[in-house]
Protein backbone atom coordinates (compact mmCIF):
# COMPACT_ATOMS: atom_id res chain seq x y z
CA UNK A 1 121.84 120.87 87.75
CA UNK A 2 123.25 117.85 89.26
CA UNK A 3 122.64 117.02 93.00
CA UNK A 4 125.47 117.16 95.24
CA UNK A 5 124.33 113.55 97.42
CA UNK A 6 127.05 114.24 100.11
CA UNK A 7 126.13 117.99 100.66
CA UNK A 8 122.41 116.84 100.91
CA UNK A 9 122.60 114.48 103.90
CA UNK A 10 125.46 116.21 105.41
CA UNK A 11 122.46 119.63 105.41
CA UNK A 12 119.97 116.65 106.44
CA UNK A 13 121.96 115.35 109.14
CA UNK A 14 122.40 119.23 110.52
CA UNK A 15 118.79 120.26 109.91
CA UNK A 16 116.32 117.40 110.28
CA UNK A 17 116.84 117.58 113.90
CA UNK A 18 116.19 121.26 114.31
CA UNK A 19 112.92 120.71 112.69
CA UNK A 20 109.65 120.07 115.05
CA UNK A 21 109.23 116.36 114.91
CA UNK A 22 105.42 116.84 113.08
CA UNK A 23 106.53 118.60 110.33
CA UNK A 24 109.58 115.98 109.91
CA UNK A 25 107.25 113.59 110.02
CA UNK A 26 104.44 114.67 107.64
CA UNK A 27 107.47 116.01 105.09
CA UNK A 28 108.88 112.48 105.46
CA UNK A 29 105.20 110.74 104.59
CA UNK A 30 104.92 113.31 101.93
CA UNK A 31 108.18 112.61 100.34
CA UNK A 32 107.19 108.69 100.70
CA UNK A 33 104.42 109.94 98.53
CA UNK A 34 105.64 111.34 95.96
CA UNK A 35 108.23 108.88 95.46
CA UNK A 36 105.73 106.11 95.04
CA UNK A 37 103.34 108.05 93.33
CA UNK A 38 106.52 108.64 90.24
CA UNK A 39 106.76 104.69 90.83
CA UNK A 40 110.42 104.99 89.62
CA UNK A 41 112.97 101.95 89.39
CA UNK A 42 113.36 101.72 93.15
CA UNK A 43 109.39 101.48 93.81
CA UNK A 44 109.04 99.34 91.19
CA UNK A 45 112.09 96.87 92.60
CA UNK A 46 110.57 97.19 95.78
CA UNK A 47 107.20 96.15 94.34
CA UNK A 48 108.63 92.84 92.57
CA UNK A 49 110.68 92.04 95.78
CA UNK A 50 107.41 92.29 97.83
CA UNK A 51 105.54 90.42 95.36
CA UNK A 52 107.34 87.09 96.52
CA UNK A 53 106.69 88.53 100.12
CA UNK A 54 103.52 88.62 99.57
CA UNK A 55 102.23 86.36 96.38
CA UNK A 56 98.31 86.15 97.88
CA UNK A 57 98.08 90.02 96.65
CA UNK A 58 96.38 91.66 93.84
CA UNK A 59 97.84 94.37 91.66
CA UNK A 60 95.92 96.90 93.93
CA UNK A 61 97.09 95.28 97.62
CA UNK A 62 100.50 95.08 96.18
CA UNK A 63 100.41 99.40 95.87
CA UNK A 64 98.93 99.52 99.09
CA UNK A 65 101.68 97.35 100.58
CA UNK A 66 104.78 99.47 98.55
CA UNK A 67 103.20 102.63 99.68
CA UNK A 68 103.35 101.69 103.38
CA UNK A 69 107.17 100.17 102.10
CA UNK A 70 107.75 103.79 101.02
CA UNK A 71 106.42 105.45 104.25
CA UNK A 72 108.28 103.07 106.37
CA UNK A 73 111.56 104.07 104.14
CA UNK A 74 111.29 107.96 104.50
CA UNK A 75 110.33 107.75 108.15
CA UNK A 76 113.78 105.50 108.35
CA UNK A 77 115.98 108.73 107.07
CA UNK A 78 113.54 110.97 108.70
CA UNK A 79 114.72 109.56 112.14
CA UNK A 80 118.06 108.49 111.07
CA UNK A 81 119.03 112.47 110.49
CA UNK A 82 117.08 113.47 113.56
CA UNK A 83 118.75 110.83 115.54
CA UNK A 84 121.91 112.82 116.60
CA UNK A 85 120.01 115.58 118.24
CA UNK A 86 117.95 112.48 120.44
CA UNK A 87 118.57 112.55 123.93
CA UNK A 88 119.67 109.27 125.31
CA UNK A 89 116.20 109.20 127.32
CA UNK A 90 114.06 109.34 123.61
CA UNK A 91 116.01 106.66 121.88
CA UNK A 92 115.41 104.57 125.11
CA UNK A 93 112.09 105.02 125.10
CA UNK A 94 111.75 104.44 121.33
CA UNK A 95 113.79 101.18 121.37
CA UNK A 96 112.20 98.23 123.21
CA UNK A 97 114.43 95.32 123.57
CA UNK A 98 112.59 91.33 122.93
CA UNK A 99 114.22 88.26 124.33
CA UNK A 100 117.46 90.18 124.89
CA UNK A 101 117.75 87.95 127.95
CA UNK A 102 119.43 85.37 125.07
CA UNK A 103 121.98 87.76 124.51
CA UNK A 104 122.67 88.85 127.71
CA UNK A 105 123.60 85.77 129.11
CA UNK A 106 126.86 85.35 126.97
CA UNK A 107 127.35 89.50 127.04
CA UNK A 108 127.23 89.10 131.32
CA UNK A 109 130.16 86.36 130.93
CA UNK A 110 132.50 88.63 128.59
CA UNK A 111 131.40 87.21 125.57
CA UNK A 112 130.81 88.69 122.30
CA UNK A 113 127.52 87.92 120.49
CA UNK A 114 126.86 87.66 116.13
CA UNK A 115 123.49 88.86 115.04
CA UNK A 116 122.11 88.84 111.22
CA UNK A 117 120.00 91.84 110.14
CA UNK A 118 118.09 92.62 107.08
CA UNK A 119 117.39 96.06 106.19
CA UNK A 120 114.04 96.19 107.99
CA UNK A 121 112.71 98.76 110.24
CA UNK A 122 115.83 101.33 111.76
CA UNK A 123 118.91 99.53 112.37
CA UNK A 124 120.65 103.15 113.16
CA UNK A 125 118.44 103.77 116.03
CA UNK A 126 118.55 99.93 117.23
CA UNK A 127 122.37 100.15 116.99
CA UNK A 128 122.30 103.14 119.44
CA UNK A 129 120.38 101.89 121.79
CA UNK A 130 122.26 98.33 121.50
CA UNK A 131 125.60 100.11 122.07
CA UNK A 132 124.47 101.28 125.34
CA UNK A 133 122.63 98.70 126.75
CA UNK A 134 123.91 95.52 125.61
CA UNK A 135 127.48 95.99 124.58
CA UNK A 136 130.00 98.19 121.89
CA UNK A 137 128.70 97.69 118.58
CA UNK A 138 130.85 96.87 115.64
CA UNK A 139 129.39 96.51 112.55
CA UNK A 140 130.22 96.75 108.44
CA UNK A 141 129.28 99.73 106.38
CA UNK A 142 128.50 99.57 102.49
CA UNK A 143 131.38 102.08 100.68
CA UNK A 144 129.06 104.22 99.13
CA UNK A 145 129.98 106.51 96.31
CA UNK A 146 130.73 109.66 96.44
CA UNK A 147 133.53 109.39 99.05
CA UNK A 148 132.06 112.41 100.58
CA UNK A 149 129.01 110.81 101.32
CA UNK A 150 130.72 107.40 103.09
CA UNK A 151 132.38 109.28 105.30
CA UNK A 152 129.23 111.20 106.17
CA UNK A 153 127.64 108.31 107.07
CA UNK A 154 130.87 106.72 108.98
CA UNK A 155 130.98 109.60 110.88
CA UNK A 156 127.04 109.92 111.83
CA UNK A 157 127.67 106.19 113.19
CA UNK A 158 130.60 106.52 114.89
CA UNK A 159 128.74 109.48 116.55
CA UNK A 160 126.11 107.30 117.98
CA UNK A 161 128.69 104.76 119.95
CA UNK A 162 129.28 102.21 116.49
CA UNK A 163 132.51 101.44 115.45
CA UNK A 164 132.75 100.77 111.77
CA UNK A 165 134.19 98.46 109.29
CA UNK A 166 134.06 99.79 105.64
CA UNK A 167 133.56 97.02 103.64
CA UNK A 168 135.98 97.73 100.73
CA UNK A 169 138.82 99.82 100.52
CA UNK A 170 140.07 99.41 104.31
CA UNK A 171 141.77 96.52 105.45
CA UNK A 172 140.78 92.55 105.79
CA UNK A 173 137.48 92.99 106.51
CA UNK A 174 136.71 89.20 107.85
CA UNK A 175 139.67 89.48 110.09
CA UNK A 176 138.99 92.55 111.56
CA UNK A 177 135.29 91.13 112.65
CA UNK A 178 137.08 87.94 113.80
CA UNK A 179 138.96 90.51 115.99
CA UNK A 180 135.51 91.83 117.17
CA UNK A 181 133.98 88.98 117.50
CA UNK A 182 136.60 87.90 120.05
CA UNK A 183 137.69 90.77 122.13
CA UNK A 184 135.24 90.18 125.22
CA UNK A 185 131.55 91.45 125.42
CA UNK A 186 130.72 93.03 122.23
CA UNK A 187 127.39 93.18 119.35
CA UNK A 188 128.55 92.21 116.06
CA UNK A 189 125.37 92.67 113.94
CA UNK A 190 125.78 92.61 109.70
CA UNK A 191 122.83 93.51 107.32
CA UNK A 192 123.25 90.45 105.42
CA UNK A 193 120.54 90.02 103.33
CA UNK A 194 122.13 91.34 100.12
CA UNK A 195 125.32 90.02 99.01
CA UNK A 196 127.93 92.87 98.20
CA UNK A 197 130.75 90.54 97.23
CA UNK A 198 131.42 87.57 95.07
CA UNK A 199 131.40 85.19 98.23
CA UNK A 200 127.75 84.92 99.22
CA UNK A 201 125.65 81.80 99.45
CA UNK A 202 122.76 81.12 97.60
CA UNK A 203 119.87 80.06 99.69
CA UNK A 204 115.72 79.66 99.67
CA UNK A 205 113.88 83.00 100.39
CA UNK A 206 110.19 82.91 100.05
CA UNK A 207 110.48 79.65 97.92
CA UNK A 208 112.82 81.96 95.57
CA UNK A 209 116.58 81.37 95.41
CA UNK A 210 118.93 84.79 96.66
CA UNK A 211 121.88 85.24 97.33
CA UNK A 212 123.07 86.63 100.67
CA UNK A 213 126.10 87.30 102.51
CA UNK A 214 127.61 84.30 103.84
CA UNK A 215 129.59 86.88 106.96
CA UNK A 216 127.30 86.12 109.60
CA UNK A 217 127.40 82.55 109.65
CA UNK A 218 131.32 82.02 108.42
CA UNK A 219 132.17 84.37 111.78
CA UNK A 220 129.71 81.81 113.88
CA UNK A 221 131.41 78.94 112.11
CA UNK A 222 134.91 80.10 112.27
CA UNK A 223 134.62 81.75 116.42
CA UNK A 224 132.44 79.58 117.84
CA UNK A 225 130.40 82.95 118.99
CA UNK A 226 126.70 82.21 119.01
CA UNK A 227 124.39 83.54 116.19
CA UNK A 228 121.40 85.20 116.64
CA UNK A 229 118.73 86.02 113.72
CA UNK A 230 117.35 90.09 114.53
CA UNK A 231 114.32 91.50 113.31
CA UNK A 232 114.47 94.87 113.88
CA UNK A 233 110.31 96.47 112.88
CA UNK A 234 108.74 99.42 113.73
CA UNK A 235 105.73 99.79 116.32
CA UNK A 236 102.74 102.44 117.20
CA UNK A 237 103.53 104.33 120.63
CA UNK A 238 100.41 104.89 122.38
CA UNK A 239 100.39 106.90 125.92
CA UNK A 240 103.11 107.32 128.24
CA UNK A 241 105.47 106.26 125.95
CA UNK A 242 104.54 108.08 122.92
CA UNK A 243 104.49 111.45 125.21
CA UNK A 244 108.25 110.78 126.41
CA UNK A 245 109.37 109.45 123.05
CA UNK A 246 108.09 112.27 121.13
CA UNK A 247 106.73 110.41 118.13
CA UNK A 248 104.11 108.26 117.26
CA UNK A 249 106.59 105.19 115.92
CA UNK A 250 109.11 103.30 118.14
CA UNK A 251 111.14 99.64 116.99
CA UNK A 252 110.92 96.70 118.27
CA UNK A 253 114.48 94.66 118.24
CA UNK A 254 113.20 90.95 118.47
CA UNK A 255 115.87 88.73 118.79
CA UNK A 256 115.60 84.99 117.88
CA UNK A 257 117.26 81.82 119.60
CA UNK A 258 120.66 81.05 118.45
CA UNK A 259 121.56 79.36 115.41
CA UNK A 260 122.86 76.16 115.86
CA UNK A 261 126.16 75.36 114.05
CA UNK A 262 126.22 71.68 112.89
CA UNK A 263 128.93 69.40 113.46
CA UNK A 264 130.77 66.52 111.21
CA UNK A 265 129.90 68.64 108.25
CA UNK A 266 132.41 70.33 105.95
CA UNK A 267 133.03 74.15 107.13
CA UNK A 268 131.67 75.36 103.39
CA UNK A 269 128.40 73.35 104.02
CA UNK A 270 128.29 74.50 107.55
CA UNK A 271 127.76 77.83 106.41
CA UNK A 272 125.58 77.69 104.49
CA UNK A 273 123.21 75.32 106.49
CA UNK A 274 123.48 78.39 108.85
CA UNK A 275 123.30 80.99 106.36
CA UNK A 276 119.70 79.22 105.43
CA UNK A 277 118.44 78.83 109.30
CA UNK A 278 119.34 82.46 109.58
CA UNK A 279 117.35 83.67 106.30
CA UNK A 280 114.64 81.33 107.60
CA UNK A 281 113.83 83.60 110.74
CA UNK A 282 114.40 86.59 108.59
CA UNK A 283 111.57 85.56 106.13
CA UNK A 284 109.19 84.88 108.79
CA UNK A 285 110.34 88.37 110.21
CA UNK A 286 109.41 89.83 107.11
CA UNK A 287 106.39 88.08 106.51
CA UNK A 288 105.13 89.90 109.59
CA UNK A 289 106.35 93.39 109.02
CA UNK A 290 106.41 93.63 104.94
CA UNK A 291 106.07 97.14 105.26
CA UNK A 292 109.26 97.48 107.01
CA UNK A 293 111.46 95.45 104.44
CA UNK A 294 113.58 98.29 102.77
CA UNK A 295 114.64 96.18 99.83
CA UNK A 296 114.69 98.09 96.53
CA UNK A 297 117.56 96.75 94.73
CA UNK A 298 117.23 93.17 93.39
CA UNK A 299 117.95 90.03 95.71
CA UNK A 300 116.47 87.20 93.81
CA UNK A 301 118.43 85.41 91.65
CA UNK A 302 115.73 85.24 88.82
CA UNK A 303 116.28 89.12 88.91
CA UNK A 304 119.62 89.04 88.19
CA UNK A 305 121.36 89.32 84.91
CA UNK A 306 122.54 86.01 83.97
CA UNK A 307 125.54 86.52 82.47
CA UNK A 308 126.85 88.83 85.27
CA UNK A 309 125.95 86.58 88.15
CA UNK A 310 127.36 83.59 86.34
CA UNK A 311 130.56 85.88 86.42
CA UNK A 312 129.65 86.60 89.64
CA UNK A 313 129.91 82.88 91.31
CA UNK A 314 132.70 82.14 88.92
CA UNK A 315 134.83 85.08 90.64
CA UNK A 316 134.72 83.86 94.33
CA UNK A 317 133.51 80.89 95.97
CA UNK A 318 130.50 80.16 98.18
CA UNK A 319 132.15 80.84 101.54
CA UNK A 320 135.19 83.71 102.71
């Protein structure tokens, strides 16, 4: 019998948060089991990927590491469906805000801010609490297949305060984020550390060449609207905290210093010296928080089919 994907997270979306927050949790950790246990295609993707993370490990620390990968990744959805039945007061107590003072100063003025994410920790719950406290959020969604399940997703976000960009099938989607990125105060953060197009940049990732999205830093080139590199992990709640939040986990959003966009240089070369000082902080991010790197498709070039990602570069160029 073939799964219906949309049906299941629509019922996930309806349920999870009617379910006591222990059980979610422990059928979340459970499920992050299991999964890792079968060590299917994704584990195994997420294994390699962390491998470059984290080359110092053995065979055995490496399984360690993609289990607590795994956990991180369930407790993700876990939250993510639960997250619409949060009051405002829980997601502000699991959220806590690092150097946002950086942000804020351009936000106070009426000015939007750019921010580059990977898919670490839970961008859905930092993006609600972002939307609230900082300024509207904009972002980019993936078009996932089936249709049914996009627009799931679309409308989850747009139910939490987001306003989003699909990334195929709509309109121009660089123009509409230059339209973002320059109507007054607003948070323009893009997962960017897989490239979903033919126009990414190639760059140095653990001493491994990827390829990532050149968006972030052709918007900071082409507005002028400072960059900032976000590392978005998860933390323990102890006390106080953990009582009002309801769970044991909260996220840390840590915000680095802006990128600086250098000058005299030709705009394709601009990007990507900003797409690299970007990565850079991402890496070291990572680095930190392994466990919280949700990367199980390939992102390394020496992953990559040759032959397709030769066709691949040869289809676009290195900047929008």
């Amino acid at each position: 019998m073939k799964l219906d994907v949309a049906r299941a997270y629509a019922t996930a979306w309806r349920v999870a948060g009617k379910i006591p927050g222990p059980v979610l949790r422990v059928a979340a950790a459970a499920a992050a089991d299991v999964t890792w246990l079968r060590r299917g295609d994704g584990v195994r993707r997420l294994e390699k990927n962390l491998s470059r993370v984290r080359p110092d490990l053995d065979r055995r620390g490496l399984r360690r590491l993609s289990r607590a990968g795994m956990r991180s990744y369930m407790r993700y959805f876990s939250e993510t469906f639960a997250l619409g039945s949060m009051t405002q007061a829980q997601v502000d107590t699991r959220v806590r805000g690092a150097h946002d003072d950086r942000l804020r100063v351009h936000l106070d003025q009426g000015r939007p801010v750019l921010l580059a994410l990977g898919h670490v920790g839970n961008w859905d719950l930092a993006g609600a609490w972002a939307t609230r406290h900082l300024a509207p959020v904009t972002t980019v969604a993936e078009r996932l297949e089936p249709e049914e399940l996009f627009q799931e997703f679309v409308a989850f976000r747009e139910s939490i305060g987001l306003t989003i960009i699909p990334l195929s099938g709509g309109g121009d989607v660089f123009r509409d984020l230059m339209r973002a990125a320059r109507g007054g105060p607003a948070v323009v953060p893009l997962l960017a550390d897989r490239d979903l197009t033919a126009k990414g940049v190639e760059v140095d990732f653990f001493g491994h060449r990827a390829r990532v999205a050149a968006g972030p830093a052709a918007l900071a080139v082409s507005t002028g609207v400072p960059l900032f590199p976000t590392i978005v992990h998860y933390e323990r709640l102890t006390g106080a905290r953990r009582r009002a939040a309801r769970s044991p986990w909260g996220v840390v959003i840590d915000f680095g210093p802006a990128v600086e966009v250098p000058t005299g240089l030709p705009r394709a070369e601009q990007v990507r010296v900003v797409t690299q000082a970007w990565v850079d902080h991402l890496a070291d991010g990572i680095r930190r928080h392994p466990e919280d790197w949700h990367m199980l498709q390939r992102v390394f070039v020496d992953d990559l089919d040759p032959e397709r990602y030769a066709a691949t570069v040869a289809a676009g160029t290195a900047t929008p």
